[in-house]
N, C-alpha and C. Protein backbone atom coordinates (compact mmCIF):
# COMPACT_ATOMS: atom_id res chain seq x y z
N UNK A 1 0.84 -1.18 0.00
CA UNK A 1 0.00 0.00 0.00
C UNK A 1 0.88 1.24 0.00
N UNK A 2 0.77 2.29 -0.74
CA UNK A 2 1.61 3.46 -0.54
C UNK A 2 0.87 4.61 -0.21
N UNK A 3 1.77 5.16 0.62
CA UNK A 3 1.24 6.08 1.95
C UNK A 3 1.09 7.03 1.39
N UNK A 4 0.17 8.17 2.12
CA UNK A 4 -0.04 9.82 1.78
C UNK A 4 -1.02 9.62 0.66
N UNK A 5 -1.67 8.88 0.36
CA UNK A 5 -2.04 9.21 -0.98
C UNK A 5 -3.29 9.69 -0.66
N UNK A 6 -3.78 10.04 0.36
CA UNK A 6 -4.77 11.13 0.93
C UNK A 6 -4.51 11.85 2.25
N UNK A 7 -4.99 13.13 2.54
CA UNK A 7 -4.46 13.94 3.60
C UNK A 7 -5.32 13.99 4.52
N UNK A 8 -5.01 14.60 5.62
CA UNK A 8 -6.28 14.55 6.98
C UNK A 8 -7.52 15.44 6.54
N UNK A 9 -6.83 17.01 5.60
CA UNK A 9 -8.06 17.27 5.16
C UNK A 9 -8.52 16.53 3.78
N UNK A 10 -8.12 15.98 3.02
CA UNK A 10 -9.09 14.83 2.58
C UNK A 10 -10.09 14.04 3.04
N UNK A 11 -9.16 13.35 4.09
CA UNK A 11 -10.25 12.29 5.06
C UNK A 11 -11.38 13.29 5.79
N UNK A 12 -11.51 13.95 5.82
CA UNK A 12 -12.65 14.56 6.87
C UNK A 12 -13.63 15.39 5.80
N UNK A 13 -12.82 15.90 4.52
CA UNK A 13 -13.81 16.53 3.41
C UNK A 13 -14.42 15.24 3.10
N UNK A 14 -14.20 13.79 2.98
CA UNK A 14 -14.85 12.91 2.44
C UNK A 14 -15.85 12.76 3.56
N UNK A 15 -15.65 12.61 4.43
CA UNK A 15 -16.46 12.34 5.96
C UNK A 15 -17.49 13.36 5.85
N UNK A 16 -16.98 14.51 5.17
CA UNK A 16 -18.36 15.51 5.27
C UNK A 16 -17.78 16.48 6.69
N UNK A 17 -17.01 16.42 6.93
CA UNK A 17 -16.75 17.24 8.03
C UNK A 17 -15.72 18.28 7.64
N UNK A 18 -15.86 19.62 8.10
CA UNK A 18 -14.96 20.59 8.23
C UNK A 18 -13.89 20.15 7.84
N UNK A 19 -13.00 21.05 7.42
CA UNK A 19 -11.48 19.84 6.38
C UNK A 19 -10.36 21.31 7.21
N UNK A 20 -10.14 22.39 7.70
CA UNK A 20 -9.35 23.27 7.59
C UNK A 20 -8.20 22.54 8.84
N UNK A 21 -7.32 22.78 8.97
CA UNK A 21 -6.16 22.36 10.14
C UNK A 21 -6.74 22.62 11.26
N UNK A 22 -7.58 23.79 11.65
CA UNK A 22 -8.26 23.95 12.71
C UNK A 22 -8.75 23.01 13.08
N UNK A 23 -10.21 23.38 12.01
CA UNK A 23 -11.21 22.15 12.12
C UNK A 23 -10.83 21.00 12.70
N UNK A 24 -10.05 20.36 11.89
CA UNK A 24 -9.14 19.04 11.97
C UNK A 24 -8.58 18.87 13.92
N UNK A 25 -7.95 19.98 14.05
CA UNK A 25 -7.67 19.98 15.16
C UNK A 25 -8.74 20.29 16.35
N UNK A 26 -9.47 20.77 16.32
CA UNK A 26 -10.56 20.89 17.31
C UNK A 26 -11.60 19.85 17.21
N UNK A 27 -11.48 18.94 16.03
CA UNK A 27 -12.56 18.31 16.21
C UNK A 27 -11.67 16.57 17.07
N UNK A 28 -10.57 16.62 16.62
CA UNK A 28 -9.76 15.61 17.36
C UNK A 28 -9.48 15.87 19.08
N UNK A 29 -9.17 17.43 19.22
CA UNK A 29 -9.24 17.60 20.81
C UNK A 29 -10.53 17.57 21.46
N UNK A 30 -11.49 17.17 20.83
CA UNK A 30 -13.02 17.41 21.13
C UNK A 30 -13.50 16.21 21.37
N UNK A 31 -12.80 15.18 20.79
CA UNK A 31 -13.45 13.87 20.98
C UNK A 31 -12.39 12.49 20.93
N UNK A 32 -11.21 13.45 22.08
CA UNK A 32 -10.51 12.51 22.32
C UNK A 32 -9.85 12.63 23.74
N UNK A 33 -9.80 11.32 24.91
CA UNK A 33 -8.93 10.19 24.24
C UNK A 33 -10.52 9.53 24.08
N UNK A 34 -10.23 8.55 23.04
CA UNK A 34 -11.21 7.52 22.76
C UNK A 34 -10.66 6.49 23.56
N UNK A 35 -11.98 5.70 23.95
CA UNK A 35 -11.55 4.66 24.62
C UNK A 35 -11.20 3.58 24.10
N UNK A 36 -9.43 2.96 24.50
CA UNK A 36 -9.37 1.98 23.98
C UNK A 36 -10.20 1.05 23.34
N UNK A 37 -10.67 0.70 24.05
CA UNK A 37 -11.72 -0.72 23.55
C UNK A 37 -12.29 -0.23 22.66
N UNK A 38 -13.10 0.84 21.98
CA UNK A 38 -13.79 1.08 20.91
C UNK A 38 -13.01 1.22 19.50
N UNK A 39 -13.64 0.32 18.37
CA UNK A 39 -12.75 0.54 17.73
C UNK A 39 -13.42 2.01 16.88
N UNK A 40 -11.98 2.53 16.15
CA UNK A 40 -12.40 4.04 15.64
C UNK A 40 -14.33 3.80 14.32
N UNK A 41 -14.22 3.17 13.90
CA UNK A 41 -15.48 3.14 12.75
C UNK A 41 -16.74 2.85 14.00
N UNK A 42 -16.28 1.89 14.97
CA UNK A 42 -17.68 2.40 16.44
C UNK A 42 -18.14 3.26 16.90
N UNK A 43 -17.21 4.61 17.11
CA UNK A 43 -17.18 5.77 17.46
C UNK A 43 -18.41 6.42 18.13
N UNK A 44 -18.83 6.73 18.80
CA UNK A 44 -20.68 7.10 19.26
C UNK A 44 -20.89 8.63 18.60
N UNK A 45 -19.67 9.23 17.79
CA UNK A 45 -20.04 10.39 16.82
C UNK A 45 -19.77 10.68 15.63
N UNK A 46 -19.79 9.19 14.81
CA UNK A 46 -19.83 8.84 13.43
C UNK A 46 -21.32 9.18 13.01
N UNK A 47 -21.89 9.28 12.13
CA UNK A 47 -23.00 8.82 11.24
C UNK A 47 -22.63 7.56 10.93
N UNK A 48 -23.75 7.23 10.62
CA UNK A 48 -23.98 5.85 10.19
C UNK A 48 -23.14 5.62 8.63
N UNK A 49 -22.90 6.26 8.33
CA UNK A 49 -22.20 6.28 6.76
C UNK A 49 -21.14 6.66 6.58
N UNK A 50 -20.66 7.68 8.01
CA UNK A 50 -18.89 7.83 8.13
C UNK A 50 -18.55 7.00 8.93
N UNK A 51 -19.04 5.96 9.94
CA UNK A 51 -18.39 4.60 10.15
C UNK A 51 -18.48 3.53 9.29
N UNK A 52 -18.99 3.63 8.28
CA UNK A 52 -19.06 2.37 7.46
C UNK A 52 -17.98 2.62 6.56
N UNK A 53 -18.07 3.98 6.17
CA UNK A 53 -16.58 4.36 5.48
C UNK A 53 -15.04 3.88 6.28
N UNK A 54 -14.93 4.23 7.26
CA UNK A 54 -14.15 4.12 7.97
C UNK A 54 -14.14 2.68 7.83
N UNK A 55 -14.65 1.65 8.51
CA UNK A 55 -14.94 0.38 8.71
C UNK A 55 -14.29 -0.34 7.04
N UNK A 56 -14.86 0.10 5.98
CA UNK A 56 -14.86 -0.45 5.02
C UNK A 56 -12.98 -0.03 4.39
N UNK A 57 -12.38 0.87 4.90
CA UNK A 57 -11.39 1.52 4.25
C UNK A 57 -10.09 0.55 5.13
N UNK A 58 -10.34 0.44 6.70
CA UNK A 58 -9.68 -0.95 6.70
C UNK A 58 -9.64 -1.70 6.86
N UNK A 59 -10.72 -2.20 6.58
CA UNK A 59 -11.06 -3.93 6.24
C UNK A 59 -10.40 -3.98 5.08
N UNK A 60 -10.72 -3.25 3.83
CA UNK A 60 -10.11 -3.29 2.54
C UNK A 60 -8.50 -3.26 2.69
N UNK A 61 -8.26 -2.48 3.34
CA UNK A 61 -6.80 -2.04 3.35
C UNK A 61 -6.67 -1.04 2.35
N UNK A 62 -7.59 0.13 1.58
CA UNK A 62 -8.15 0.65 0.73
C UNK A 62 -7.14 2.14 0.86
N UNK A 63 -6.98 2.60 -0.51
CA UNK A 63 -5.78 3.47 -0.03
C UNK A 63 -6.44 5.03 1.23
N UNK A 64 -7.03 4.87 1.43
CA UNK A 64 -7.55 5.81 2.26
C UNK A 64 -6.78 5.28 4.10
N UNK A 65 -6.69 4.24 4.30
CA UNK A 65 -6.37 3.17 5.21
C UNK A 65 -5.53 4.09 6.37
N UNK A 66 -3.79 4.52 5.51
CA UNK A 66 -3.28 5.15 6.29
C UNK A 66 -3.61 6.49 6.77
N UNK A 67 -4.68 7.11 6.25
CA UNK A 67 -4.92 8.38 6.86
C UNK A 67 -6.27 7.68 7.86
N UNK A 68 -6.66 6.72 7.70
CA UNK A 68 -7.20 6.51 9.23
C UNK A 68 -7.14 5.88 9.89
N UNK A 69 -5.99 5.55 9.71
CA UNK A 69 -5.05 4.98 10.23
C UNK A 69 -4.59 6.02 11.93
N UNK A 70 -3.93 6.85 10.79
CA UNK A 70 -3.63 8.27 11.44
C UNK A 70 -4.53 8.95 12.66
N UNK A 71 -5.76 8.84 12.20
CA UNK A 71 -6.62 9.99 12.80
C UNK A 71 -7.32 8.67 13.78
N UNK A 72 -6.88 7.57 13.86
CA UNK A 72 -7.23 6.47 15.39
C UNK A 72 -6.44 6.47 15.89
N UNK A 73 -4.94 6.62 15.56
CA UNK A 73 -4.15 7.12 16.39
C UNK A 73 -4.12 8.49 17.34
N UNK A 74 -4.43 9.32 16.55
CA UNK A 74 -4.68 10.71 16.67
C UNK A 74 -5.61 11.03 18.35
N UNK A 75 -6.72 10.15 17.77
CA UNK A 75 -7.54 10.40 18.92
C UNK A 75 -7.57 9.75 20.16
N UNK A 76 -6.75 8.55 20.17
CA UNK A 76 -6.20 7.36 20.91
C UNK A 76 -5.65 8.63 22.65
């Protein structure tokens, strides 16, 4: 799989969410730490259609993967 091939504001313009570095950043200090045990596509402030995204991107291993990859780390 080769990395970067989408950015954090990518991943969150696809999500439908605010995409600016801010954004990005306030919405990660806003709803984190996540609790271990949950995995990130469980999230209790997904939509039903940005955890399935999520869910589906790494199950696939789909090039989107490492940027959410990133942003479960992020909020970890």
């Amino acid at each position: 799989m080769e990395n970067n091939l989408h950015s954090d504001a990518n991943l969150f313009a696809q999500l439908g969410l605010p995409s600016s570095e801010a954004d990005i950043h306030a919405f990660i200090q806003s709803h984190r730490p996540l609790d271990p045990k949950i995995k990130l596509s469980d999230a209790p402030f997904w939509t039903a259609a940005q955890a399935k995204f999520l869910r589906e991107q790494i199950i696939c291993d789909a090039d989107w993967a490492a940027v959410v990859d990133k942003l479960n780390v992020s909020l970890r």
